[in-house]
N, C-alpha and C. Protein backbone atom coordinates (compact mmCIF):
# COMPACT_ATOMS: atom_id res chain seq x y z
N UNK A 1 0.84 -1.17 0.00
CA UNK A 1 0.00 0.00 0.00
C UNK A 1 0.89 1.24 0.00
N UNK A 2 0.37 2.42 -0.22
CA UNK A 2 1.12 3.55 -0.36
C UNK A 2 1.45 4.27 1.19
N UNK A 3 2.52 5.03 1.25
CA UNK A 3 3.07 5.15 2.21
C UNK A 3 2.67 5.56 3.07
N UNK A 4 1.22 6.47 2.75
CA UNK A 4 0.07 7.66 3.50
C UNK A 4 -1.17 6.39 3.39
N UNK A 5 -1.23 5.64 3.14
CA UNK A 5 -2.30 4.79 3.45
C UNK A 5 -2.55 4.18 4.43
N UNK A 6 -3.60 3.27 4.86
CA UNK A 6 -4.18 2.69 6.29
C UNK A 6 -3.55 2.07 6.67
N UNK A 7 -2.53 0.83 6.41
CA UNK A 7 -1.21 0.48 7.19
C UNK A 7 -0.09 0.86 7.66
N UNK A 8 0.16 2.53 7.03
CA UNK A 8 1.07 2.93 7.39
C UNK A 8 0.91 4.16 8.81
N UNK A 9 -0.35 4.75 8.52
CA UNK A 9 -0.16 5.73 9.55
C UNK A 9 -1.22 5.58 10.72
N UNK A 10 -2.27 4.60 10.67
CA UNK A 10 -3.15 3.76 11.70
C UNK A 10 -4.59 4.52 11.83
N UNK A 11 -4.14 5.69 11.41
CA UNK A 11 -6.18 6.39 12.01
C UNK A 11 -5.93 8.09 11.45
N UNK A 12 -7.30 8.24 11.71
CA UNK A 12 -7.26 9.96 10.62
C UNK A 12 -6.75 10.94 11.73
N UNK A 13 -6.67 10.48 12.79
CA UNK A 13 -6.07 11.45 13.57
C UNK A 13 -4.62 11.57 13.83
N UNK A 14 -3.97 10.15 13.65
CA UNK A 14 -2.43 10.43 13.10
C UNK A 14 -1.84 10.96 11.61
N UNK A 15 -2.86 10.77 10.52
CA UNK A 15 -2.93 11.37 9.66
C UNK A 15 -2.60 12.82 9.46
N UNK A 16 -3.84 13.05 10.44
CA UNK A 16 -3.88 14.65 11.01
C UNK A 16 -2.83 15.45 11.63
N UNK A 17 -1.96 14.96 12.44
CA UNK A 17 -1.23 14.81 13.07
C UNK A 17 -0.06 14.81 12.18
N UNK A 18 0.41 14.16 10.87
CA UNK A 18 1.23 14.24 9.55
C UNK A 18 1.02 15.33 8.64
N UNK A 19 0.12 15.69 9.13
CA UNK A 19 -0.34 16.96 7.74
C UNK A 19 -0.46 17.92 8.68
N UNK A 20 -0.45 18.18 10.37
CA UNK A 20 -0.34 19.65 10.65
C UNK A 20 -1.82 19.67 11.25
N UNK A 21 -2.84 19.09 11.19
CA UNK A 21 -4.19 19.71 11.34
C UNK A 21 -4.44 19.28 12.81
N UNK A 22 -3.63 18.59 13.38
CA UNK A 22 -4.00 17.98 15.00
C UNK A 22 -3.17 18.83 15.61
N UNK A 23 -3.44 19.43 16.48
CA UNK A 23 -3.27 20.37 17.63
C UNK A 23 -2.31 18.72 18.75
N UNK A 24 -1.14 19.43 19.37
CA UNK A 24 -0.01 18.85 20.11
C UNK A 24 -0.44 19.30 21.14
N UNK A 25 0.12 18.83 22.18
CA UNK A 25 -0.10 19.27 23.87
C UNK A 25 1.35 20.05 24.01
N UNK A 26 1.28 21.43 25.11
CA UNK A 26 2.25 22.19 25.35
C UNK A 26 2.12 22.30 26.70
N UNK A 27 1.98 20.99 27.34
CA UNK A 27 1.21 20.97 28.36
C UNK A 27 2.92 20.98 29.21
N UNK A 28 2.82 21.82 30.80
CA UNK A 28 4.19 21.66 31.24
C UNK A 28 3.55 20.71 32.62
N UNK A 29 4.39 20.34 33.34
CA UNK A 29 3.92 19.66 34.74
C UNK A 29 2.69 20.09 35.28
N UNK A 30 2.52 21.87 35.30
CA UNK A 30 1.03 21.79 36.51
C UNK A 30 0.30 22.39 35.43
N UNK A 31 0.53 22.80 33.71
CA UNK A 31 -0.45 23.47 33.52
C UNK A 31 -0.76 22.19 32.12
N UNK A 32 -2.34 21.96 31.51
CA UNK A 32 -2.69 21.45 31.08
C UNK A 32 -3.57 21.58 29.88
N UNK A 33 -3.97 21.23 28.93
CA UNK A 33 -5.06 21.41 27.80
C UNK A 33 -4.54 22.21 26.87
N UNK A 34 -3.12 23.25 26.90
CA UNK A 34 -2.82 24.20 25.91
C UNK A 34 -2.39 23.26 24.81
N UNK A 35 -2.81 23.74 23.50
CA UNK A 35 -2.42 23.11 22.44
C UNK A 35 -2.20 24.12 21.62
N UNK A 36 -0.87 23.75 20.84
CA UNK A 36 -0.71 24.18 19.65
C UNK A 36 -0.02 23.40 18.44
N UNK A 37 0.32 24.43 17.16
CA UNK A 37 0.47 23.79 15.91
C UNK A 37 1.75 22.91 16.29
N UNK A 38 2.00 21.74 15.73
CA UNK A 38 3.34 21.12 15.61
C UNK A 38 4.50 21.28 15.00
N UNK A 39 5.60 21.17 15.40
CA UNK A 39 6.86 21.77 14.79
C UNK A 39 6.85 21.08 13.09
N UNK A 40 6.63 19.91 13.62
CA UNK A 40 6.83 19.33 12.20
C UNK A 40 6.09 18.59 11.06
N UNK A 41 5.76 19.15 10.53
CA UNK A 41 4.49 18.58 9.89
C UNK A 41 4.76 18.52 8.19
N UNK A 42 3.78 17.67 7.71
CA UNK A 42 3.86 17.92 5.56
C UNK A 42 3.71 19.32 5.42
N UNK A 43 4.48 20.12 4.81
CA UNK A 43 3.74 21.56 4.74
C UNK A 43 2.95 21.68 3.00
N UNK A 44 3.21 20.41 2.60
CA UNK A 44 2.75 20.28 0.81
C UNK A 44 1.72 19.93 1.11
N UNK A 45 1.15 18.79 2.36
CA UNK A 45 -0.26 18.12 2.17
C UNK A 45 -1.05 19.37 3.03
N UNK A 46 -0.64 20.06 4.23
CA UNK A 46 -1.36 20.80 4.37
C UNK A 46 -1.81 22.10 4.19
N UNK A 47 -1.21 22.28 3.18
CA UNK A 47 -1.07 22.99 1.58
C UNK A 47 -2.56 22.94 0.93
N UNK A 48 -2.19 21.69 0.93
CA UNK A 48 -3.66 21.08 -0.25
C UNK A 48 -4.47 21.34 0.85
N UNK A 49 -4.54 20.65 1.73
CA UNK A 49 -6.20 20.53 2.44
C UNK A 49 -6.57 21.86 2.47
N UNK A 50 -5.72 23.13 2.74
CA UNK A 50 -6.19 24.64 2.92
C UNK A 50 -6.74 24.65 1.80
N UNK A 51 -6.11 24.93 0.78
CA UNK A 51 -6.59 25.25 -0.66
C UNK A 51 -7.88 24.60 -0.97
N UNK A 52 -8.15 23.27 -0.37
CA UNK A 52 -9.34 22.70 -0.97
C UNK A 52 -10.21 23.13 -0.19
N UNK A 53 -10.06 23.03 1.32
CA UNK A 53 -11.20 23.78 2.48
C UNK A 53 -11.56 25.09 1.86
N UNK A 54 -10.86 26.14 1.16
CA UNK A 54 -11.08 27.25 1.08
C UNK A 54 -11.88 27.80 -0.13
N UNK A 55 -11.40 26.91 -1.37
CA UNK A 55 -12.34 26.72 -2.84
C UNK A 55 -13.79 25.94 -2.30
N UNK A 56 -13.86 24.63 -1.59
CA UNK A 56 -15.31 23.88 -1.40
C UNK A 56 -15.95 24.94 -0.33
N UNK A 57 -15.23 25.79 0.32
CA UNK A 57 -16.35 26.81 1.38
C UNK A 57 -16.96 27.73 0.35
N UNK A 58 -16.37 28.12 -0.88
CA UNK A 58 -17.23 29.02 -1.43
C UNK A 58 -17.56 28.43 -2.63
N UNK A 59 -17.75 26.99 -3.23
CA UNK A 59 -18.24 26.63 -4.26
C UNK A 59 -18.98 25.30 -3.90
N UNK A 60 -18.83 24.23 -2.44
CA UNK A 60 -19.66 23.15 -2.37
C UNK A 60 -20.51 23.99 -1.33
N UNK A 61 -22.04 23.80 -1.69
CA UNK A 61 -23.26 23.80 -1.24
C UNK A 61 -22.44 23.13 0.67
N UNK A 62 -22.74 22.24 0.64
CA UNK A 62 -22.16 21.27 1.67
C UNK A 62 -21.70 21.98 2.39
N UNK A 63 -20.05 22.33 2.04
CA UNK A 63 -19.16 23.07 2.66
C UNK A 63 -19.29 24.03 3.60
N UNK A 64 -20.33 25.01 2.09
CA UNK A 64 -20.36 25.88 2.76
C UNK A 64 -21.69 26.43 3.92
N UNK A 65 -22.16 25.26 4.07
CA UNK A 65 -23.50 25.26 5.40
C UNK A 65 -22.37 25.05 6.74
N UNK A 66 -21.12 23.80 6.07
CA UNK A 66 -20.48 23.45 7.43
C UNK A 66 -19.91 25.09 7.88
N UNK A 67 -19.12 25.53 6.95
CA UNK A 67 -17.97 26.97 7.31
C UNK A 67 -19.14 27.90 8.08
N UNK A 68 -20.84 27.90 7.53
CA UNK A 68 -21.26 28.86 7.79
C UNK A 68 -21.93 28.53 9.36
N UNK A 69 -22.45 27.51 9.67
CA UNK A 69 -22.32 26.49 11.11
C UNK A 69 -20.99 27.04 12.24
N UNK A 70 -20.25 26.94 11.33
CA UNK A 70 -18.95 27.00 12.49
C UNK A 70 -18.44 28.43 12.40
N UNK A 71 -18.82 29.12 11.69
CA UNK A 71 -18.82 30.63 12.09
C UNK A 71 -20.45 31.28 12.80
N UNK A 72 -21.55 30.76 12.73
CA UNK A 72 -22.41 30.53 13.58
C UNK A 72 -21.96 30.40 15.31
N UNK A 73 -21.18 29.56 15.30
CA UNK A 73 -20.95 28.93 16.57
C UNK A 73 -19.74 29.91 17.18
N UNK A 74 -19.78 30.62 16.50
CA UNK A 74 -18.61 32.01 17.19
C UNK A 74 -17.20 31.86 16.86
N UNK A 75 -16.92 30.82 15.54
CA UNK A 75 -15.40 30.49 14.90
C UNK A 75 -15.15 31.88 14.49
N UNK A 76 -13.98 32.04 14.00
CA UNK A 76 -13.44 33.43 12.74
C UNK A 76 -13.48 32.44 11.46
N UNK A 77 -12.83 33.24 10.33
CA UNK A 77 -13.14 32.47 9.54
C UNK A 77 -11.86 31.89 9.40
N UNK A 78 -10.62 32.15 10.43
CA UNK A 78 -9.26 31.50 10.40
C UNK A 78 -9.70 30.11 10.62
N UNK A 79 -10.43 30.04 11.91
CA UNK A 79 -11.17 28.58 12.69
C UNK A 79 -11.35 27.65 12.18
N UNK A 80 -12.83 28.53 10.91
CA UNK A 80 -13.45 27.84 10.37
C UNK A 80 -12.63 27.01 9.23
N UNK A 81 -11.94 27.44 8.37
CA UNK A 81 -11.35 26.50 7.34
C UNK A 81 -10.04 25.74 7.67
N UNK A 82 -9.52 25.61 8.85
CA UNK A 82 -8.77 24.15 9.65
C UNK A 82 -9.79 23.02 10.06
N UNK A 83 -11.01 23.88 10.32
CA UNK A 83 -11.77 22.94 10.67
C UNK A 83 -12.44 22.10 9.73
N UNK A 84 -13.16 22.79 8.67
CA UNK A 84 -13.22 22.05 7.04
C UNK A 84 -12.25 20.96 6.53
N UNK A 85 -10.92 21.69 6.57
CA UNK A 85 -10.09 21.21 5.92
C UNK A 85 -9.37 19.62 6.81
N UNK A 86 -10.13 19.82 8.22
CA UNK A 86 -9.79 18.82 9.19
C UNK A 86 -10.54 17.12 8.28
N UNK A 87 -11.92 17.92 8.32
CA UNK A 87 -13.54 16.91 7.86
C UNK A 87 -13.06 16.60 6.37
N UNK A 88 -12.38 17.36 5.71
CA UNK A 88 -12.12 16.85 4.33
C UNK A 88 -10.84 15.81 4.41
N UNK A 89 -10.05 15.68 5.00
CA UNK A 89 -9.14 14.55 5.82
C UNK A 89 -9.84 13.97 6.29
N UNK A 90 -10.70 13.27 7.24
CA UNK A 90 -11.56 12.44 7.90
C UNK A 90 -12.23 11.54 6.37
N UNK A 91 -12.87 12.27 6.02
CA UNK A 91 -13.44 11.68 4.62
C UNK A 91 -11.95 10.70 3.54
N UNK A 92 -11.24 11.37 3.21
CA UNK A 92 -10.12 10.79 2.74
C UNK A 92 -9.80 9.79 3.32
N UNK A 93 -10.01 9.72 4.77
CA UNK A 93 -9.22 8.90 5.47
C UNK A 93 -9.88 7.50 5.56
N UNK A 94 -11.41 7.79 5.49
CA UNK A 94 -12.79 6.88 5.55
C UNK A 94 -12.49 6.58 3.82
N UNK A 95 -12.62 6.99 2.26
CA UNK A 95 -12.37 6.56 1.11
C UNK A 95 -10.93 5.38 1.59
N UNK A 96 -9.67 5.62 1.45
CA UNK A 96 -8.86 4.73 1.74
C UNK A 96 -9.06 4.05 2.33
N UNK A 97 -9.70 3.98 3.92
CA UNK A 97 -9.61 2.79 4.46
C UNK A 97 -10.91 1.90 4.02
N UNK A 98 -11.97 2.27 3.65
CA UNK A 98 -13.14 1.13 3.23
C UNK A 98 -12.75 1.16 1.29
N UNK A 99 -12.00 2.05 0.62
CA UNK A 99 -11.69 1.30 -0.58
C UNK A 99 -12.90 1.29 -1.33
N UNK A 100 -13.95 2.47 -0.88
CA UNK A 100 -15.12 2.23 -1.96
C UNK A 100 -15.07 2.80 -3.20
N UNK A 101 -15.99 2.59 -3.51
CA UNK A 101 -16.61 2.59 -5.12
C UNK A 101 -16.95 4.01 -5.83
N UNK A 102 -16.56 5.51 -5.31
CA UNK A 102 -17.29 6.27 -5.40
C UNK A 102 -17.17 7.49 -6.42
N UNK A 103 -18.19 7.52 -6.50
CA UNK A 103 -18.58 8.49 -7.67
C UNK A 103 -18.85 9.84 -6.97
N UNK A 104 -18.97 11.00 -7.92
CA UNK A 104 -19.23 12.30 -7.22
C UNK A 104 -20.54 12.82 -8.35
N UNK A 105 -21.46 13.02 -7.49
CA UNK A 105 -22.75 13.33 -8.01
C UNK A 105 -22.73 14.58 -8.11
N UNK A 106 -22.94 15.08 -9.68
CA UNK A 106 -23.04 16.65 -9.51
C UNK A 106 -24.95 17.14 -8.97
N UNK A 107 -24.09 18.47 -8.49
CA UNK A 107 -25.20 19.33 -7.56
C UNK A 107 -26.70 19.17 -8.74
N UNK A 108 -27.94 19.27 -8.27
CA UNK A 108 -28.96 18.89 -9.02
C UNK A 108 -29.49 20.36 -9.08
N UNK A 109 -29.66 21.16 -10.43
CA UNK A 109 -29.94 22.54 -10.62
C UNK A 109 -31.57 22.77 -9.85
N UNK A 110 -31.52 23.80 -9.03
CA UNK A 110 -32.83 24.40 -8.19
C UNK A 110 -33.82 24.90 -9.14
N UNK A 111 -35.00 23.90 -9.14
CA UNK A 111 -36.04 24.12 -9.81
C UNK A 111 -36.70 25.76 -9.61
N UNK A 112 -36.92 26.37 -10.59
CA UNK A 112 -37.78 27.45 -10.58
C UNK A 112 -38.85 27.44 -11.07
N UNK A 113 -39.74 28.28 -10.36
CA UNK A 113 -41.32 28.13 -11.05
C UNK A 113 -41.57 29.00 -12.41
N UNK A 114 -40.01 29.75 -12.73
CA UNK A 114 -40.51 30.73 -13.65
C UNK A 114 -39.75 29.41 -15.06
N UNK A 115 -40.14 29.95 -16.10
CA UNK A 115 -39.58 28.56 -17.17
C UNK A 115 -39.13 29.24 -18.12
């Protein structure tokens, strides 16, 4: 299998964790929960996931209910597209490991009553 595939890196959160999008612990002896970015990460794959989080927030329908949800919920819009770009990894990570079959259905044009 390829080197970024399901035997090699075990789950989408070590994945995540390879590409930059998982938050590290900076935790010292008494203080706890601070997280930040990791020293070392793909800076090419998490490259892509920005670029794609940032084109599907303003061109997938989908997307952009999630970006607009999580700026709802009091994100910026810095927040919001790590967080996209997190769910678009999760998905990747779910295609590779079940190996399905899938097709991409284009969007179905919104009926109008005028003709």
């Amino acid at each position: 299998m390829h080197r970024w595939g399901h035997g090699a890196v075990g789950s989408s959160g070590r994945l995540a964790g390879v590409v930059g999008l998982a938050p590290v612990p900076r935790d010292s002896g008494r203080i706890s929960g601070s997280m930040r970015r990791p020293h070392r990460y793909h800076r090419r794959l998490l490259r892509v996931f920005y670029l794609s989080a940032r084109t599907a927030a303003r061109f997938c329908p989908t997307s952009k209910t999630f970006h607009d949800r999580k700026r709802g919920e009091g994100k910026s819009h810095k927040q919001a597209i790590p967080a996209r770009a997190r769910r678009r990894l999760d998905v990747l990570w779910a295609l590779i490991r079940d190996q399905p079959h899938w097709t991409a259905q284009p969007p179905q044009p919104a009926l109008t009553g005028a003709a």
